[in-house]
C-alpha atoms as a PDB file:
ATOM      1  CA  UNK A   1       4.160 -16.254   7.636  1.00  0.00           C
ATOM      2  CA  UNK A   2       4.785 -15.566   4.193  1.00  0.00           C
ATOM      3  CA  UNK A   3       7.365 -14.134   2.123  1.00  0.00           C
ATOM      4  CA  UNK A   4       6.895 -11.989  -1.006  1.00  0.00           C
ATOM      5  CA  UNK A   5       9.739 -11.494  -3.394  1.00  0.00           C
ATOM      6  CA  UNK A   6       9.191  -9.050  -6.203  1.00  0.00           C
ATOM      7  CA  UNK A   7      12.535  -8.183  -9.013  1.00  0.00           C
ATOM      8  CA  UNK A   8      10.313  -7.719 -12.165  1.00  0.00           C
ATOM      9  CA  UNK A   9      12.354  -4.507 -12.588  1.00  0.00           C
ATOM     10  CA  UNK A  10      15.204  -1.811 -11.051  1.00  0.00           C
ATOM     11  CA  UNK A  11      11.948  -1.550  -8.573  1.00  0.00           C
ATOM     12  CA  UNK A  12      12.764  -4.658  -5.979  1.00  0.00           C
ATOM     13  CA  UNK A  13      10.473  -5.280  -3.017  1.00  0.00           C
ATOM     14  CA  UNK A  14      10.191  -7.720  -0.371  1.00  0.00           C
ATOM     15  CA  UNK A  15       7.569  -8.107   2.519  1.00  0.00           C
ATOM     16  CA  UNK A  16       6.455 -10.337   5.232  1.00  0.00           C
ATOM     17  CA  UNK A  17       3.009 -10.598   5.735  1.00  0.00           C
ATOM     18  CA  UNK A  18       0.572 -13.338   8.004  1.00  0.00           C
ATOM     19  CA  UNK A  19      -2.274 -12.387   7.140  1.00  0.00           C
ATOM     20  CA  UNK A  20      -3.228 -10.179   9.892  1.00  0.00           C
ATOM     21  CA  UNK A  21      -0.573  -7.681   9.745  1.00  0.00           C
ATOM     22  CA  UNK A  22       2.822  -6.424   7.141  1.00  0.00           C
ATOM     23  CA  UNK A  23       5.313  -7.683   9.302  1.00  0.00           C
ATOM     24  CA  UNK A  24       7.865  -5.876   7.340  1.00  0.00           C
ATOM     25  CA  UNK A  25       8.186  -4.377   3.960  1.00  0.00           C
ATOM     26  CA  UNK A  26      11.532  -2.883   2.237  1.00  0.00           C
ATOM     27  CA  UNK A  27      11.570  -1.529  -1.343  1.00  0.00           C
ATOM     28  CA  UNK A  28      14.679  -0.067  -3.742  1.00  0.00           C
ATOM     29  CA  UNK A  29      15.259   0.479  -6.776  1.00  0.00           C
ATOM     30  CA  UNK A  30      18.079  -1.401  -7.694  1.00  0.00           C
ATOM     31  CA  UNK A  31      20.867  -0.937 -10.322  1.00  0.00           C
ATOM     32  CA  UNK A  32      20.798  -4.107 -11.792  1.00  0.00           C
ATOM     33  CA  UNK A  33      22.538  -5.727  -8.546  1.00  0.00           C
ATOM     34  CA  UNK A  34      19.422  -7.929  -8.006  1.00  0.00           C
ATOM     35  CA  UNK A  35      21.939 -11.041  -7.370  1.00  0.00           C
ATOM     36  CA  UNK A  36      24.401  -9.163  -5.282  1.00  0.00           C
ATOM     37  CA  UNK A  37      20.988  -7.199  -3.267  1.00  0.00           C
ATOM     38  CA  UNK A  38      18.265  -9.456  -2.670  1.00  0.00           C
ATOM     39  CA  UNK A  39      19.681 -12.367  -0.155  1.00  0.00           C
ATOM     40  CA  UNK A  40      21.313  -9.791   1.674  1.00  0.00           C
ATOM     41  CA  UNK A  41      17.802  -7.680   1.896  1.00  0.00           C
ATOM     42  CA  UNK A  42      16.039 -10.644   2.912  1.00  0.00           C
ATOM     43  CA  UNK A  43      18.094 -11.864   5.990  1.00  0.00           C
ATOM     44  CA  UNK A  44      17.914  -8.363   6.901  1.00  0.00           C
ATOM     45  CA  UNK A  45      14.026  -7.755   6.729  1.00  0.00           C
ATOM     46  CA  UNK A  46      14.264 -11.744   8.722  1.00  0.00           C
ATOM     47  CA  UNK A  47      16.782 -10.420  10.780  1.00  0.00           C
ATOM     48  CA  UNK A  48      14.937  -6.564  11.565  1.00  0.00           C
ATOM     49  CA  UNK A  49      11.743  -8.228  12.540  1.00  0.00           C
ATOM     50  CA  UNK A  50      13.108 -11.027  14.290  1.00  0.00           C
ATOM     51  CA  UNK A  51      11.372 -13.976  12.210  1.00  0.00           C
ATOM     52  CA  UNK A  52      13.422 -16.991  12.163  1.00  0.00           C
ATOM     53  CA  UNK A  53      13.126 -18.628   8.380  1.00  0.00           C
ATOM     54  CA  UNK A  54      11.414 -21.795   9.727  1.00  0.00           C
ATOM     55  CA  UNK A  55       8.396 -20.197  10.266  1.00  0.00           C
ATOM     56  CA  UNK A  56       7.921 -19.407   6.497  1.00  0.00           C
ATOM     57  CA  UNK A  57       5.172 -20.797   5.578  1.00  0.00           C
ATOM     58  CA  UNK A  58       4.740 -19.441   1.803  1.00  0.00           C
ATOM     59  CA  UNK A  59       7.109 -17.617  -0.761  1.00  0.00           C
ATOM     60  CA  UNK A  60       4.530 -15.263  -3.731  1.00  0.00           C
ATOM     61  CA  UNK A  61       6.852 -13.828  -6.278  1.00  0.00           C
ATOM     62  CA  UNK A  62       6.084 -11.463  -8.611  1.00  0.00           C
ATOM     63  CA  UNK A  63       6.017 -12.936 -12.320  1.00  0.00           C
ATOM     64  CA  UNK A  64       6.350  -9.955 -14.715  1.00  0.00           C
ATOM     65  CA  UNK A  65       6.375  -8.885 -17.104  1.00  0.00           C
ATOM     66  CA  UNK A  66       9.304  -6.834 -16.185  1.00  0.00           C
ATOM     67  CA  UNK A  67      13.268  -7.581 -17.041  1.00  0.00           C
ATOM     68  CA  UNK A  68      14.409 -10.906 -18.064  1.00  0.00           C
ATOM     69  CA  UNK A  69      17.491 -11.510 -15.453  1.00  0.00           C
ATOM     70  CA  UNK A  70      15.667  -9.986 -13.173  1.00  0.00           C
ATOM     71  CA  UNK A  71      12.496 -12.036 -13.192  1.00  0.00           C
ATOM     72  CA  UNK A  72      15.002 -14.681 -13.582  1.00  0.00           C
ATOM     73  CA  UNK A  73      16.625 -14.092 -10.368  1.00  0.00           C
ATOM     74  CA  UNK A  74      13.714 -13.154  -8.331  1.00  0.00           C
ATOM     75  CA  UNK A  75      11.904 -16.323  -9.062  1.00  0.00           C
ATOM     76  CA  UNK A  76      15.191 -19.034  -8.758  1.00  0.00           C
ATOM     77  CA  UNK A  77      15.755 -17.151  -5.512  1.00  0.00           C
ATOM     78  CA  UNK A  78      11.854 -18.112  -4.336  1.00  0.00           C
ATOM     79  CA  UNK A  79      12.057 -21.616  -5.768  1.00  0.00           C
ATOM     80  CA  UNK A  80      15.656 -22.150  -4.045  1.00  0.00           C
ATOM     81  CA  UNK A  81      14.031 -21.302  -0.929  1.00  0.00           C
ATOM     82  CA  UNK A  82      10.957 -22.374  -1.110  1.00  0.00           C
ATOM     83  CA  UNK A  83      12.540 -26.186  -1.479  1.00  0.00           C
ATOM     84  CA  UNK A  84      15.150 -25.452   1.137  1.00  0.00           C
ATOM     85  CA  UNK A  85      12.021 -24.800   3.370  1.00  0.00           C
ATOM     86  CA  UNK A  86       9.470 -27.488   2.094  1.00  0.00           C
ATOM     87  CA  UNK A  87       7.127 -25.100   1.603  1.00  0.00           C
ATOM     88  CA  UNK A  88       4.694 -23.634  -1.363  1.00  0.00           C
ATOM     89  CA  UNK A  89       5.215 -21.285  -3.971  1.00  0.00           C
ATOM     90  CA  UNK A  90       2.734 -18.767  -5.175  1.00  0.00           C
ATOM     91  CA  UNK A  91       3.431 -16.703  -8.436  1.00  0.00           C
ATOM     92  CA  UNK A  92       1.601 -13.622  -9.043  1.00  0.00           C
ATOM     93  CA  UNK A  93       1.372 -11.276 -12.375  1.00  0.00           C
ATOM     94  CA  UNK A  94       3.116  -7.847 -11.828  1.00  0.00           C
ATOM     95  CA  UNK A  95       0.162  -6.397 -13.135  1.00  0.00           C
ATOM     96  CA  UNK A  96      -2.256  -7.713 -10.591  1.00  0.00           C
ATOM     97  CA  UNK A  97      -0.182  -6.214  -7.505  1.00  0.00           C
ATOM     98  CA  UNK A  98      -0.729  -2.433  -9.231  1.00  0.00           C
ATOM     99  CA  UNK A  99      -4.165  -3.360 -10.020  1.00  0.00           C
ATOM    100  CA  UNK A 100      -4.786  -4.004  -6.456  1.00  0.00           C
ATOM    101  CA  UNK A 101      -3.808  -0.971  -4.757  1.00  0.00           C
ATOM    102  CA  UNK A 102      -5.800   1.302  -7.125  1.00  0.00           C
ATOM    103  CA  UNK A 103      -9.255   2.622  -6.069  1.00  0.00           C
ATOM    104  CA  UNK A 104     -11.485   1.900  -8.487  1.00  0.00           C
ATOM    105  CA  UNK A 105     -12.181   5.419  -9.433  1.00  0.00           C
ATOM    106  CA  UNK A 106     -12.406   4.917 -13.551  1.00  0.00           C
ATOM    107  CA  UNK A 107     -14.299   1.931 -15.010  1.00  0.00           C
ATOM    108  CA  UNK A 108     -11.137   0.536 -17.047  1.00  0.00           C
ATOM    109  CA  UNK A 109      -7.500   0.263 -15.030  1.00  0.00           C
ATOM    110  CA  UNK A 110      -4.209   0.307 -17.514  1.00  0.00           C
ATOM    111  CA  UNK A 111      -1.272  -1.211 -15.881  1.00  0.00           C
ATOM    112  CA  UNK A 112       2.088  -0.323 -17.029  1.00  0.00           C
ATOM    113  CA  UNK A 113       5.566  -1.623 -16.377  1.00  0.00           C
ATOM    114  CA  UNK A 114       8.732   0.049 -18.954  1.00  0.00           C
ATOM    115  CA  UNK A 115       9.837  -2.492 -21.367  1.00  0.00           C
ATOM    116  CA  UNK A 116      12.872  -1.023 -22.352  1.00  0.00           C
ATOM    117  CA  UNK A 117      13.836   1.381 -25.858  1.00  0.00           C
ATOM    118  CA  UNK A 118      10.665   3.289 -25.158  1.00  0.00           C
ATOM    119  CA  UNK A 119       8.226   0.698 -25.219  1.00  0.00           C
ATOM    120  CA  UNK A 120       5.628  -0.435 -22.352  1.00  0.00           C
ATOM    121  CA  UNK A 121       4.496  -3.495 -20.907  1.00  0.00           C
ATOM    122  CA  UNK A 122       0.482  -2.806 -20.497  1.00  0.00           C
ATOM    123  CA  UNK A 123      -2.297  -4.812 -18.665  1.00  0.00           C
ATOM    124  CA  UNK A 124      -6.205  -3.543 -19.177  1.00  0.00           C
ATOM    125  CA  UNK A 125      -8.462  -3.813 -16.322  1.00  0.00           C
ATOM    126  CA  UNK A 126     -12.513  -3.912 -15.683  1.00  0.00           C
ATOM    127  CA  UNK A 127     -13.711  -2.788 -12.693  1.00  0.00           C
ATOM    128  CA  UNK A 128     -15.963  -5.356 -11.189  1.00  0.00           C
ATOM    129  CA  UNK A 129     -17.462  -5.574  -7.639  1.00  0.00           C
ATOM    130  CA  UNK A 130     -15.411  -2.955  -6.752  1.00  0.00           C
ATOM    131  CA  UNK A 131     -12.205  -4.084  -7.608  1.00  0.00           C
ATOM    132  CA  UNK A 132     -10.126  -4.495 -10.787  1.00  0.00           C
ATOM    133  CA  UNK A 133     -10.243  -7.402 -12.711  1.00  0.00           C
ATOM    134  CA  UNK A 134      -8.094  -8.440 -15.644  1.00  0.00           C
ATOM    135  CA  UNK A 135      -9.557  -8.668 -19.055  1.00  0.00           C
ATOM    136  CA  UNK A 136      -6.897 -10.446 -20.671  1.00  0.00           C
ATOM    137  CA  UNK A 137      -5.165  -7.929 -22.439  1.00  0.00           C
ATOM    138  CA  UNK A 138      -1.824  -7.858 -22.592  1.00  0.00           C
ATOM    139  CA  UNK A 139      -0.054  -5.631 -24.884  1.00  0.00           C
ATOM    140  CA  UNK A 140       3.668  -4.738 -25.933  1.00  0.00           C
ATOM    141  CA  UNK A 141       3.235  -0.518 -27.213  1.00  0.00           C
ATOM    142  CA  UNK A 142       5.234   2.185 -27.857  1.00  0.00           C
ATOM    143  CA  UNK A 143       4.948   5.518 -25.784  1.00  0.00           C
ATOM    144  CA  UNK A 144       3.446   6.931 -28.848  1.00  0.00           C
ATOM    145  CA  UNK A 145       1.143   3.656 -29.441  1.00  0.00           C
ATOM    146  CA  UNK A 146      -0.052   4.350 -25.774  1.00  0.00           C
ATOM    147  CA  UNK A 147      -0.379   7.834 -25.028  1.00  0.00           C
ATOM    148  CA  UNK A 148      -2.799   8.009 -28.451  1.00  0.00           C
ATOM    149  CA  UNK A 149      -4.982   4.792 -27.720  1.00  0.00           C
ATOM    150  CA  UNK A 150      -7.763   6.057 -25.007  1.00  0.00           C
ATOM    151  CA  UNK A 151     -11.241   6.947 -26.195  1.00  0.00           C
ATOM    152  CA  UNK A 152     -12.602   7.190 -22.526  1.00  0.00           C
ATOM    153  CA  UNK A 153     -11.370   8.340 -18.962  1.00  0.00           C
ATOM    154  CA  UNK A 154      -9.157   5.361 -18.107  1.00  0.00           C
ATOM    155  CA  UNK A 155      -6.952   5.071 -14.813  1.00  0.00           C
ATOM    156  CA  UNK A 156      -3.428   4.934 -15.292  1.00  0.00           C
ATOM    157  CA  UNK A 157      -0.227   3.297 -12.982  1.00  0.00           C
ATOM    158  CA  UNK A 158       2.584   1.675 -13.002  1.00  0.00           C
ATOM    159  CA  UNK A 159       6.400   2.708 -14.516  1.00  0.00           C
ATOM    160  CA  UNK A 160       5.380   5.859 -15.694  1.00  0.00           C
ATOM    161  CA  UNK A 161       8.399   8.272 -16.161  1.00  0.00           C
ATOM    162  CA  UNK A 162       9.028  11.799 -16.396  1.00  0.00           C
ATOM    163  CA  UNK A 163       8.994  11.617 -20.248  1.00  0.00           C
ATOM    164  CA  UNK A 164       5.779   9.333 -19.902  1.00  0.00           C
ATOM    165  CA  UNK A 165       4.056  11.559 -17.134  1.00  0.00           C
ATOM    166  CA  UNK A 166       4.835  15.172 -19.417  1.00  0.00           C
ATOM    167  CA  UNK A 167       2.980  12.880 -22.417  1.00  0.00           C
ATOM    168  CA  UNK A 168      -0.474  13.084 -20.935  1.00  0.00           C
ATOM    169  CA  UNK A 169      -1.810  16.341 -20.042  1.00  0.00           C
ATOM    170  CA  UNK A 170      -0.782  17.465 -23.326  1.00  0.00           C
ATOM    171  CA  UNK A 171      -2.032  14.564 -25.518  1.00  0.00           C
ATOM    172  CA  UNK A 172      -5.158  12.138 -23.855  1.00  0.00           C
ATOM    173  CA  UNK A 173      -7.405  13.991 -21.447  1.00  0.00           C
ATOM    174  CA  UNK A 174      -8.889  10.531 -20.680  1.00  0.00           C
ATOM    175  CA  UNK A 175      -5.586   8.900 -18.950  1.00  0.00           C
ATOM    176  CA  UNK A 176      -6.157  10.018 -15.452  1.00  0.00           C
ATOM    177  CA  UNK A 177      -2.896   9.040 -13.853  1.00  0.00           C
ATOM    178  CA  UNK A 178      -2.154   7.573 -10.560  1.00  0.00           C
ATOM    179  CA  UNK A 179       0.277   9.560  -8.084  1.00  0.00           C
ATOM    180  CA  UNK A 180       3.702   8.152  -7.814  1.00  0.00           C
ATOM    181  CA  UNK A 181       3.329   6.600  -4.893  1.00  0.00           C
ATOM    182  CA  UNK A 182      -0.256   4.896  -5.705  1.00  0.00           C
ATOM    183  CA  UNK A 183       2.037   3.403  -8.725  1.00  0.00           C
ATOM    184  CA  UNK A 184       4.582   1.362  -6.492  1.00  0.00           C
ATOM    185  CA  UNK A 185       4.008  -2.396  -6.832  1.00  0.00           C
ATOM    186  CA  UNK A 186       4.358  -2.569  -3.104  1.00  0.00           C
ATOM    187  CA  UNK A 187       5.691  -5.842  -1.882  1.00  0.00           C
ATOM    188  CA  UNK A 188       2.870  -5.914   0.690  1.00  0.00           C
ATOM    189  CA  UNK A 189       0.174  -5.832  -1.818  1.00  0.00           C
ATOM    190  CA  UNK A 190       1.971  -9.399  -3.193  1.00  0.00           C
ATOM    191  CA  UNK A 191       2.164 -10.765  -0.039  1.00  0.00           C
ATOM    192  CA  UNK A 192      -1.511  -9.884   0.318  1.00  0.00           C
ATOM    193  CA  UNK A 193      -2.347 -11.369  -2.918  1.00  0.00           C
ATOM    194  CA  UNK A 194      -0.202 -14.379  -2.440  1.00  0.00           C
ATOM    195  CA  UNK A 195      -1.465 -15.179   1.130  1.00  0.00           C
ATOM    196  CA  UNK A 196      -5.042 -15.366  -0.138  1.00  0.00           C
ATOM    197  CA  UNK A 197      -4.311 -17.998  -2.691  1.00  0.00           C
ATOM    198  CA  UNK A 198      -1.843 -20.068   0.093  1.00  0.00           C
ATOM    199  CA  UNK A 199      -5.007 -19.775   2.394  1.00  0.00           C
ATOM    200  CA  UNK A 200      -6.966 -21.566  -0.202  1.00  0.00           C
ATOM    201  CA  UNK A 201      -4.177 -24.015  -1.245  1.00  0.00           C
ATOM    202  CA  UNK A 202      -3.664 -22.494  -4.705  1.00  0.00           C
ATOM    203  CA  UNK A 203      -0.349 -22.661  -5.265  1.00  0.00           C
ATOM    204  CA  UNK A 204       1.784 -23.551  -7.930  1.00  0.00           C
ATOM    205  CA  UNK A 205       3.921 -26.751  -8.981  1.00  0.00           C
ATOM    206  CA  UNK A 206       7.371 -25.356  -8.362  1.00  0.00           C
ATOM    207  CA  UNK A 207       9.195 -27.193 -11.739  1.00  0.00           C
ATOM    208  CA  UNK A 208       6.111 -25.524 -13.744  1.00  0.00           C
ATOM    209  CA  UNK A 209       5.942 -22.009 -12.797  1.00  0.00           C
ATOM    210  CA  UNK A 210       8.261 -19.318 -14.948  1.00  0.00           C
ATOM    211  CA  UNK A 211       8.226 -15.562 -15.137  1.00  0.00           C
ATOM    212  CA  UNK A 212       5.921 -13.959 -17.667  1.00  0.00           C
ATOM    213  CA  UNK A 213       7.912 -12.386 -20.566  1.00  0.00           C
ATOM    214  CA  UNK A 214       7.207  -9.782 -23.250  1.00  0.00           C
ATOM    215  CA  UNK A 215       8.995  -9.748 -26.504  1.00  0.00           C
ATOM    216  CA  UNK A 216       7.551  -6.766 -29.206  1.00  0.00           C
ATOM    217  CA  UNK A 217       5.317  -8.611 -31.867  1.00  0.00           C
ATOM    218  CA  UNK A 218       4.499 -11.329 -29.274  1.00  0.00           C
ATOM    219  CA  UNK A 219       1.339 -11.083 -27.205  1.00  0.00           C
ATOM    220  CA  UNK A 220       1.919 -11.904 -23.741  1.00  0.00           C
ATOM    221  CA  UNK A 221      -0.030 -15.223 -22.157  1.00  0.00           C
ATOM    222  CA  UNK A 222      -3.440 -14.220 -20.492  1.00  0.00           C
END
């Protein structure tokens, strides 16, 4: 059984998932209360589906980009239980759990997650073998930067507001946006991508791993 924790913004998810079936999923967006929220949420979702801790196997956590305290909290909460447990760690990029639920209906996949004073935290994606694949770019714009930057019909998802959404039709053609709920980062598509990387013992060293963060002017690791 594992258990996927994801705070990389006001969006918080959790899920338990063993690799044949979502056990249980819960999602809310959160005013910054991720401290007061999560433990709570997670003895709940243990409690709801009647899983007793000890048979936690894994913890994936969601890396960001996303909010600083946030990430923060998400990730000391996995670690803390994760060494409570003896068990693994897997961290995931926030990026790769929207890229994951998208079909791959355009040939390029632009992941977005708010950044805060009207910028956006964006991840490109190549569709290969059916799936999206990052390409390594990583990139800090403005709403302006990013509504003007596509040349060619790209799929769009993630944190896209109302101010965001109203952007598009009006000014890029070519950004073919995902529906609300196809722009979730469901928790269950974390513990999906986490499980497959505990199943082939590719976790991470638990003093090493930290969130992903995205300051303007500073590319993002990738």
């Amino acid at each position: 059984m594992l258990l996927a924790i994801d705070t990389s913004t006001r969006m918080v998810g959790i899920a338990l998932y063993d690799g044949a079936s979502v056990i249980g999923e819960m999602a809310w967006v959160s005013r910054s209360y991720h401290t007061v929220e999560l433990a709570p949420a997670v003895l709940d979702l243990l409690s709801k589906t009647k899983t007793n801790r000890q048979n936690l196997q894994a913890v994936g956590v969601a890396l960001g980009p996303g909010s600083f305290t946030a990430l923060r909290i998400g990730l000391a909460f996995a670690k803390g239980l994760a060494l409570s447990l003896h068990i693994p760690v897997i961290g995931v990029p926030s990026f790769d759990v929207l890229a994951a639920a998208q079909p791959v209906i355009e040939s390029e996949f632009a992941a977005v997650i708010e950044a805060g004073r009207k910028r956006m935290a964006v991840g490109w994606y190549q569709a290969e073998d059916g799936k999206y694949q990052s390409t390594g770019r990583l990139e800090n714009l403005t709403i302006d930067e990013f509504v003007a930057i596509f040349d060619q019909p790209t799929r769009v998802g993630g944190e896209l507001n109302t101010d965001l959404r109203g952007r598009f039709p009006l000014e890029n053609e070519n950004a073919r946006l995902a529906s609300p709920a196809q722009s979730m980062r469901r928790p269950a598509i974390l513990a999906e991508l986490a499980w497959g990387r505990f199943q082939s013992a590719a976790v991470d060293d638990l003093a090493m791993l930290s969130p992903i963060y995205l300051h303007h002017g500073e590319p993002l690791p990738g």
